[in-house]
C-alpha atoms as a PDB file:
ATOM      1  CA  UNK A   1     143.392 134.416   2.264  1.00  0.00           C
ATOM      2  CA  UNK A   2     141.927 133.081  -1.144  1.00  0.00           C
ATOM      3  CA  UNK A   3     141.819 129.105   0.381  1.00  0.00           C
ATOM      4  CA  UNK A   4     139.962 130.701   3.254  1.00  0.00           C
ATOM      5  CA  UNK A   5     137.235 132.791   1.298  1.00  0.00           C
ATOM      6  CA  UNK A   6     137.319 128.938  -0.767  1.00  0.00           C
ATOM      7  CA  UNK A   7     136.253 127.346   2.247  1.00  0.00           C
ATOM      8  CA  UNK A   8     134.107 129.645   3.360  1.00  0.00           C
ATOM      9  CA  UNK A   9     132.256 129.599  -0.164  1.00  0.00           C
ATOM     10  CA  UNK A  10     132.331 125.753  -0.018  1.00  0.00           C
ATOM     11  CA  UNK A  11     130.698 125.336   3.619  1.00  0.00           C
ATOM     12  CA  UNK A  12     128.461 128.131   2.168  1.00  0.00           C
ATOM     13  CA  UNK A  13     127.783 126.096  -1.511  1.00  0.00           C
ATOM     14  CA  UNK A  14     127.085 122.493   0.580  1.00  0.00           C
ATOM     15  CA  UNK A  15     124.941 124.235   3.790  1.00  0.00           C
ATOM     16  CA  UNK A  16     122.541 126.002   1.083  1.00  0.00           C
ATOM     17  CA  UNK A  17     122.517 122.895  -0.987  1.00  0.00           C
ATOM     18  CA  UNK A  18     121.134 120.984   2.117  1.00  0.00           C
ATOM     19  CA  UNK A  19     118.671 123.857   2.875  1.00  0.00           C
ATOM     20  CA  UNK A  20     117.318 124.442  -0.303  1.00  0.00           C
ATOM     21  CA  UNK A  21     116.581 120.145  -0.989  1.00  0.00           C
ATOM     22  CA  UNK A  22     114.932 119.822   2.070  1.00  0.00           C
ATOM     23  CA  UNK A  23     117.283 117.363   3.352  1.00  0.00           C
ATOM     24  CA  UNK A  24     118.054 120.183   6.472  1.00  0.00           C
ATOM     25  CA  UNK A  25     114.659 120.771   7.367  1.00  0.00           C
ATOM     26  CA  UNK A  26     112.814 123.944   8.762  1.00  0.00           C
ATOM     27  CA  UNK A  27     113.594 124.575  12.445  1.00  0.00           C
ATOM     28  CA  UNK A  28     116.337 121.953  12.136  1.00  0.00           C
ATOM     29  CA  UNK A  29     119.359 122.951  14.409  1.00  0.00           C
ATOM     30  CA  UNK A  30     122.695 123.042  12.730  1.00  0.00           C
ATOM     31  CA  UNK A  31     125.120 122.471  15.500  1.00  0.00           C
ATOM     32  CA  UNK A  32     129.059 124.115  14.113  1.00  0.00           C
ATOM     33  CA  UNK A  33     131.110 121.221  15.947  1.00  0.00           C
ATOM     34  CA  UNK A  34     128.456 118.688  13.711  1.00  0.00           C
ATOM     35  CA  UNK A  35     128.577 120.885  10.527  1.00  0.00           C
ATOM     36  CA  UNK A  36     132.655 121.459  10.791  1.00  0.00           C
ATOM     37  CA  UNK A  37     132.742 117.654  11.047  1.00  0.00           C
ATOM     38  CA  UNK A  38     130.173 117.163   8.346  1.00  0.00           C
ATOM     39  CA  UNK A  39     132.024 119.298   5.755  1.00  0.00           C
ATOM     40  CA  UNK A  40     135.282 118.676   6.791  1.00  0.00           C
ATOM     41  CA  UNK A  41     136.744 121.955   7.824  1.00  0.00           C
ATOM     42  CA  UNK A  42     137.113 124.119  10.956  1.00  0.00           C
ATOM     43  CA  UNK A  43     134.654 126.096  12.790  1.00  0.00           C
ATOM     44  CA  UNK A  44     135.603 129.418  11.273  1.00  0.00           C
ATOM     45  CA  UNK A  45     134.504 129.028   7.769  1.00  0.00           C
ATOM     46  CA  UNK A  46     131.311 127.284   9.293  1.00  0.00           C
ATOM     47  CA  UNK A  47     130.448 130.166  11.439  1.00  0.00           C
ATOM     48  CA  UNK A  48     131.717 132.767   8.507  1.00  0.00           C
ATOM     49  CA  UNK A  49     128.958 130.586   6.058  1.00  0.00           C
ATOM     50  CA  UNK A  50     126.103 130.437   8.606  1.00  0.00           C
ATOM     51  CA  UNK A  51     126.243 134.303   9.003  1.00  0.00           C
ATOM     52  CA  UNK A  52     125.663 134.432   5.052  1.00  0.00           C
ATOM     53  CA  UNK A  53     123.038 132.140   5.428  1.00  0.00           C
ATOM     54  CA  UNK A  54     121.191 134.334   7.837  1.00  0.00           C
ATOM     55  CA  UNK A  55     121.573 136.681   5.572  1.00  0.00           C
ATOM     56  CA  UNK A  56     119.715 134.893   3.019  1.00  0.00           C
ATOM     57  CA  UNK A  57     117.305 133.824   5.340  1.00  0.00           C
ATOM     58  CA  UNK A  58     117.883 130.547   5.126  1.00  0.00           C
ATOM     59  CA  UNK A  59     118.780 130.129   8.871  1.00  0.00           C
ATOM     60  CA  UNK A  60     117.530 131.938  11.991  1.00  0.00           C
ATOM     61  CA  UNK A  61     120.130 132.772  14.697  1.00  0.00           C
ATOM     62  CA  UNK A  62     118.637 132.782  18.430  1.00  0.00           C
ATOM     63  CA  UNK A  63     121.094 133.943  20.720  1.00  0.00           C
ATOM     64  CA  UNK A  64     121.638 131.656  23.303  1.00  0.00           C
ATOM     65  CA  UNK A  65     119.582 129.380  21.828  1.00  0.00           C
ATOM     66  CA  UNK A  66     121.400 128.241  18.589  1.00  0.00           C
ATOM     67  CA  UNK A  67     120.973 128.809  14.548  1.00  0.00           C
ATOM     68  CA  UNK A  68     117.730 126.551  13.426  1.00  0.00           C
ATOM     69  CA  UNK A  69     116.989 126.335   9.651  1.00  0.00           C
ATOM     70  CA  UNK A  70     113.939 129.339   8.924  1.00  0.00           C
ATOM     71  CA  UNK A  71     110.460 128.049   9.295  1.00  0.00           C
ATOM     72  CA  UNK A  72     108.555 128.532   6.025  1.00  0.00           C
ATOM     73  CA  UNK A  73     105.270 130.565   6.312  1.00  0.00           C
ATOM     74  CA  UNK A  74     102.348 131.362   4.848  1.00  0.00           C
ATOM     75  CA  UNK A  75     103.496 135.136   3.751  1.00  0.00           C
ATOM     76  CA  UNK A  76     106.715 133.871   2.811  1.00  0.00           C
ATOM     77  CA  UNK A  77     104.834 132.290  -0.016  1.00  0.00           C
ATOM     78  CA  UNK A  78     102.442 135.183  -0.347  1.00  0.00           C
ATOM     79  CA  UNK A  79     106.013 136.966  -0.933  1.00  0.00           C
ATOM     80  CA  UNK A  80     108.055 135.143  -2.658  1.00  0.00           C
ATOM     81  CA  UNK A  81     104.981 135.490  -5.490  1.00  0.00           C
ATOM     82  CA  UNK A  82     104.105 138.969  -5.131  1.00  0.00           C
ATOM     83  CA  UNK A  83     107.786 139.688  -6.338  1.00  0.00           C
ATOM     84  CA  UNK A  84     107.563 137.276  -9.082  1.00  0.00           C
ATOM     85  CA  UNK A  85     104.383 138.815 -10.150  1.00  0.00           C
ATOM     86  CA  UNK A  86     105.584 141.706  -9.903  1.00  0.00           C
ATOM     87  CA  UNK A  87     109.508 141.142 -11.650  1.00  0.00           C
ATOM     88  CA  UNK A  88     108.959 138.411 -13.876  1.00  0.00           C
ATOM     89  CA  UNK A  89     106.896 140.149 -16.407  1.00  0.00           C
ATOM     90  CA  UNK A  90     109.113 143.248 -16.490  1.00  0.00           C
ATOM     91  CA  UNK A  91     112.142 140.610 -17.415  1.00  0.00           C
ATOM     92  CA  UNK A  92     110.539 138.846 -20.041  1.00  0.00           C
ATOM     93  CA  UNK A  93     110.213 142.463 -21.375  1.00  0.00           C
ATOM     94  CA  UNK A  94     114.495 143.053 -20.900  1.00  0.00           C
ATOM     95  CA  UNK A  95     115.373 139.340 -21.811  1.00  0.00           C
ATOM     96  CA  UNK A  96     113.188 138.995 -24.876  1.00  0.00           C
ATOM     97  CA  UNK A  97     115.836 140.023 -27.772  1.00  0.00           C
ATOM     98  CA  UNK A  98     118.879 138.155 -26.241  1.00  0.00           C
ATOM     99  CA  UNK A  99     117.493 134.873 -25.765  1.00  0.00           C
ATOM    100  CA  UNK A 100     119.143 132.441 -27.703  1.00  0.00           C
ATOM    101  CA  UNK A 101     117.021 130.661 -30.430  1.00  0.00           C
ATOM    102  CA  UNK A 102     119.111 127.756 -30.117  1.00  0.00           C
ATOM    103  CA  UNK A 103     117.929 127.515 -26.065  1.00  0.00           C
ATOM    104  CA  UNK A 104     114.911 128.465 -26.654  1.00  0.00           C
ATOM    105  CA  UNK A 105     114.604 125.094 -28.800  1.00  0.00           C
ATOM    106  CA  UNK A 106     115.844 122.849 -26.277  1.00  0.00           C
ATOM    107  CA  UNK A 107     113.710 124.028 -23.727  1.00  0.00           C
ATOM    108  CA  UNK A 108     110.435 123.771 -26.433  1.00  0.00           C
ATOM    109  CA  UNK A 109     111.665 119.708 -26.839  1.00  0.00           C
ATOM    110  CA  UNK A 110     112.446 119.031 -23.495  1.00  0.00           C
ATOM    111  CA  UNK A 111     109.146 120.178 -22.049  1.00  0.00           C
ATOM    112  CA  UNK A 112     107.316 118.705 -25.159  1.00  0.00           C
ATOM    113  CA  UNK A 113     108.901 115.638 -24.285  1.00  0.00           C
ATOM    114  CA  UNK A 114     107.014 115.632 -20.860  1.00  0.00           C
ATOM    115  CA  UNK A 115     103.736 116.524 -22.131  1.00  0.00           C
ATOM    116  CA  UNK A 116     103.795 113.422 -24.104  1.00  0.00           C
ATOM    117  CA  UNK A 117     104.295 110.811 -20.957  1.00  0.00           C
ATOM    118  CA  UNK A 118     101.257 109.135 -19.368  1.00  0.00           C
ATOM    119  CA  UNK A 119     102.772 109.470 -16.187  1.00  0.00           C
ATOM    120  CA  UNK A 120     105.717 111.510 -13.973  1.00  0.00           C
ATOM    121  CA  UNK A 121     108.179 109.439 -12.282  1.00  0.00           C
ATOM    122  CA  UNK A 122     109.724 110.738  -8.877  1.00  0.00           C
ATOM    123  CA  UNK A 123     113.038 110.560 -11.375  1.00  0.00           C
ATOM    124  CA  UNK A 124     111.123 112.769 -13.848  1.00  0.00           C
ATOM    125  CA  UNK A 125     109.686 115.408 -11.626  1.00  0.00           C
ATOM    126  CA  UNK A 126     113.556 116.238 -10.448  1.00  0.00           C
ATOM    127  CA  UNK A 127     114.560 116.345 -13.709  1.00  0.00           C
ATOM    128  CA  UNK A 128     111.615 118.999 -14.733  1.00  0.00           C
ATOM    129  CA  UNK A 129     112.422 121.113 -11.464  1.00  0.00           C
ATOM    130  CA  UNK A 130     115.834 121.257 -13.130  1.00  0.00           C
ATOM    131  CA  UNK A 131     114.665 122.015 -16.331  1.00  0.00           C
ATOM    132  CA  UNK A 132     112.090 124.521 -14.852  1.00  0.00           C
ATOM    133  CA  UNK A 133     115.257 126.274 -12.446  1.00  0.00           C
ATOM    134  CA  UNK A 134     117.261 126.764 -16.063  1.00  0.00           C
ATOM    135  CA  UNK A 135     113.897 128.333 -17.996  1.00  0.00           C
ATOM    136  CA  UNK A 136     113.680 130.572 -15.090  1.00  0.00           C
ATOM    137  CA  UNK A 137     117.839 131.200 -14.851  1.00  0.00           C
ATOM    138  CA  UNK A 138     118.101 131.888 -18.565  1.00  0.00           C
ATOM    139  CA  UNK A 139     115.232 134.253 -18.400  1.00  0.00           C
ATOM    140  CA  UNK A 140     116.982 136.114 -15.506  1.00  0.00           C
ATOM    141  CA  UNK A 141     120.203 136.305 -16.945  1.00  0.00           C
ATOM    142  CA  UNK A 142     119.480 137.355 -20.492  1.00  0.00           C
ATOM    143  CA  UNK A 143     118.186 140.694 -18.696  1.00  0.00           C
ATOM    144  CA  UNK A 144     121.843 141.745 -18.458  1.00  0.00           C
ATOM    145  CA  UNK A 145     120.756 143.575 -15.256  1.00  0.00           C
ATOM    146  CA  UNK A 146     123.031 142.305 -11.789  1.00  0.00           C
ATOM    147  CA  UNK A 147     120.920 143.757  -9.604  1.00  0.00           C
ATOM    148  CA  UNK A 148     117.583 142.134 -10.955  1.00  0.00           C
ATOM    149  CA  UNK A 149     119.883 138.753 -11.372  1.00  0.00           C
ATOM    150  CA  UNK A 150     121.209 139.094  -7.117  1.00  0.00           C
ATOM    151  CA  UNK A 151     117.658 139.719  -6.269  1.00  0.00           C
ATOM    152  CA  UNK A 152     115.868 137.088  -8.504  1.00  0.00           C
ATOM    153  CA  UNK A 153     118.443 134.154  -7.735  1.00  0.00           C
ATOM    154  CA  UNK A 154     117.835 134.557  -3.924  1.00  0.00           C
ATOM    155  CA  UNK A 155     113.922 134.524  -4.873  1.00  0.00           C
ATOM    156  CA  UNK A 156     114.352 131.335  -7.235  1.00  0.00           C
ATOM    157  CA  UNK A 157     116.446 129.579  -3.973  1.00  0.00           C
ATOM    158  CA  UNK A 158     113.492 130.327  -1.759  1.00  0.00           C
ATOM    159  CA  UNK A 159     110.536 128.793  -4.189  1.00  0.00           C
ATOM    160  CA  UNK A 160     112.482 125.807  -5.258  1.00  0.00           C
ATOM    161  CA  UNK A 161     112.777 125.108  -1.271  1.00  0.00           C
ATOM    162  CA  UNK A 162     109.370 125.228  -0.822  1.00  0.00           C
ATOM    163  CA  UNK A 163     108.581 122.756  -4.038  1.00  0.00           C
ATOM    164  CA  UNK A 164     111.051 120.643  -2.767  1.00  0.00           C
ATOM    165  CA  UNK A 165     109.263 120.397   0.935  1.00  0.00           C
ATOM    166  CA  UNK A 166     106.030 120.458  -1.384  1.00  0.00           C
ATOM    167  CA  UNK A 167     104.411 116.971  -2.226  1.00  0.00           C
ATOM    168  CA  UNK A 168     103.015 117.892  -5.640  1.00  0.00           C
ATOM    169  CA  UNK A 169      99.881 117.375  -7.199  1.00  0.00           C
ATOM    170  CA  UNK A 170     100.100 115.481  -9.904  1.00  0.00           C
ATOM    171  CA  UNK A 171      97.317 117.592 -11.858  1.00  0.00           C
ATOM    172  CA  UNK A 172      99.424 120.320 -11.087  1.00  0.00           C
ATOM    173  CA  UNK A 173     102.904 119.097 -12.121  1.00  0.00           C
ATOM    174  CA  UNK A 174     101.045 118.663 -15.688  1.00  0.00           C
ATOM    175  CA  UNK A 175      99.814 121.927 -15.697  1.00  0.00           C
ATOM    176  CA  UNK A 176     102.862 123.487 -14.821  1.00  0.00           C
ATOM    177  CA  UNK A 177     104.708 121.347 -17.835  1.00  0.00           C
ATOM    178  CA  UNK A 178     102.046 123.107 -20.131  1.00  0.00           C
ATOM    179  CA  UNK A 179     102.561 126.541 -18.835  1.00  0.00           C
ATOM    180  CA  UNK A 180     106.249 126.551 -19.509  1.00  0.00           C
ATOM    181  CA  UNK A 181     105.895 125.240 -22.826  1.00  0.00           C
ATOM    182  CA  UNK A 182     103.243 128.233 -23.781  1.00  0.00           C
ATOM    183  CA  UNK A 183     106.140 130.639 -21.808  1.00  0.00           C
ATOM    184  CA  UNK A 184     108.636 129.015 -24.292  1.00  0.00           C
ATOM    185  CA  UNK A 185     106.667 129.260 -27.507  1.00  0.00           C
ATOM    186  CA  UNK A 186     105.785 132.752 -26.994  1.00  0.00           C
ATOM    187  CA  UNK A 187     109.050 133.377 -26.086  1.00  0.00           C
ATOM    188  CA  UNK A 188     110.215 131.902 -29.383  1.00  0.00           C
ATOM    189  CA  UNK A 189     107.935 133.665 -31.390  1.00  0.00           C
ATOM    190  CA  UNK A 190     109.551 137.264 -29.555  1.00  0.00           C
ATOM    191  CA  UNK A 191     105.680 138.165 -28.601  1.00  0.00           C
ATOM    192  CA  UNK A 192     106.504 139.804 -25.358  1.00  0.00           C
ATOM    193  CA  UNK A 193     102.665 140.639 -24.053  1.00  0.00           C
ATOM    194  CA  UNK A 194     101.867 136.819 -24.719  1.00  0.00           C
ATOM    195  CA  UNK A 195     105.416 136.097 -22.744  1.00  0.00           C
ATOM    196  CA  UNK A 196     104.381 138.365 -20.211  1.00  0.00           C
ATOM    197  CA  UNK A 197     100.748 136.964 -19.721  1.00  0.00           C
ATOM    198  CA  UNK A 198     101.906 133.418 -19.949  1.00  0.00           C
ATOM    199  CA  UNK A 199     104.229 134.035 -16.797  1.00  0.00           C
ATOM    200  CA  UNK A 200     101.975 135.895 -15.045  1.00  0.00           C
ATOM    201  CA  UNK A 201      99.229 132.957 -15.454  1.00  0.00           C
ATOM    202  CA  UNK A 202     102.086 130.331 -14.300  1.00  0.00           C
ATOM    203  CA  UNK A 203     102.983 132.022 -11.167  1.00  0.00           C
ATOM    204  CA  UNK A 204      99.579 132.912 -10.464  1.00  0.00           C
ATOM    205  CA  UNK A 205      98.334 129.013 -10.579  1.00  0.00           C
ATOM    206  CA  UNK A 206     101.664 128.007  -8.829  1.00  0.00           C
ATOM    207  CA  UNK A 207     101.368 130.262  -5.574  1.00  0.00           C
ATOM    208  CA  UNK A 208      97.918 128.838  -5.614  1.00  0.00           C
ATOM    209  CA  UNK A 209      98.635 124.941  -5.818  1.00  0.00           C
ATOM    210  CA  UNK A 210     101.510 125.779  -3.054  1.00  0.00           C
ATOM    211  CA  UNK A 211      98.857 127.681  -0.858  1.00  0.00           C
ATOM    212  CA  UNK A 212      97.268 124.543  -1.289  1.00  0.00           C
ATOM    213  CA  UNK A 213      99.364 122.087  -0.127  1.00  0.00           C
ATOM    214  CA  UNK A 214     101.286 124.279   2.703  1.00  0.00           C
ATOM    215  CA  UNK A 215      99.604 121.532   5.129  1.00  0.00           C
ATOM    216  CA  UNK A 216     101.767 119.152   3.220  1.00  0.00           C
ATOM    217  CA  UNK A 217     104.957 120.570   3.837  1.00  0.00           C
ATOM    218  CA  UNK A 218     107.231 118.110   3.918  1.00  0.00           C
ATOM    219  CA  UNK A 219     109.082 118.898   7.492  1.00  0.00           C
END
């Protein structure tokens, strides 16, 4: 039983990996005999994954038609923000006390580090999607609440899809390096209103630059 659940969470890990990057594209159809042969593994964990998937709303099931990777709409943006707006400010105000200085100072260098450059290298902008995934993660998870962390995680999945089918603008990628260093200083500084307004200002201008570019998608 546990090596099944094992591959099952394996076909699951690799199929949302593929989703999420943008390398499976929306509407793309995911075929079981192709995936099973992709992964390496029977049907049964592939079929068992894809249901969690749809669950996640990562893929769309069409009976008799197939399972297609979800489109990504307009309101899907317009949602994905509204509960941002509306969560991330409440857990800057849970997280505040049990961040760790010690993080807090890597994240203040690494984003530093950033501002600094003239310019942002395709290598560079993956490495500050990273680094803005584990601000975000940290935040999340020093709120000590699962329910907010199950809920938030399947949010973060969603929006770093989108910025990964999202061709950037550069002015934008430099304001977004700025925001999360102003998150991270008041952060550091435990002043949870200017935490709190700082987020609210960075997902306000970042639903707005992808609003912008939705044309762009990359699909």
């Amino acid at each position: 039983m546990k090596n099944k659940s094992n591959l099952k969470d394996k076909t699951y890990e690799i199929l949302k990996s593929k989703i999420i990057s943008g390398e499976f594209k929306p509407n793309f159809r995911l075929d079981e005999r192709e995936v099973s042969a992709l992964i390496g593994v029977s049907r049964t964990p592939v079929r068992e994954a894809l249901s969690k998937l749809e669950q996640d709303d990562l893929v769309t099931i069409i009976p008799r038609k197939g399972i297609f990777v979800s489109e990504i709409t307009l309101k899907d943006i317009n949602d994905i923000f509204q509960i941002r707006a509306s969560i991330e400010p409440l857990l800057v105000n849970f997280s505040i006390e049990n961040l760790q200085d010690k993080e807090l100072l890597r994240f203040e260098k690494e984003f530093s580090m950033y501002m600094e450059l003239d310019s942002i290298s395709p290598e560079d902008a993956k490495k500050l999607d990273k680094l803005d995934n584990e601000l975000h993660l940290c935040i999340l998870e020093a709120s000590n609440n699962k329910h907010l962390i199950k809920l938030m995680k399947n949010v973060y999945e969603h929006n770093a899809r989108i910025r990964n089918l999202t061709k950037q603008n550069k002015g934008r990628r430099s304001e977004a390096i700025k925001e999360h260093l102003e998150i991270v200083q008041a952060l550091k500084s435990r002043d949870v209103e200017k935490a709190q307004n700082a987020i609210t200002a960075h997902n306000q201008n970042s639903r707005i630059g992808f609003l912008m570019n939705i044309g762009n998608l990359n699909i």
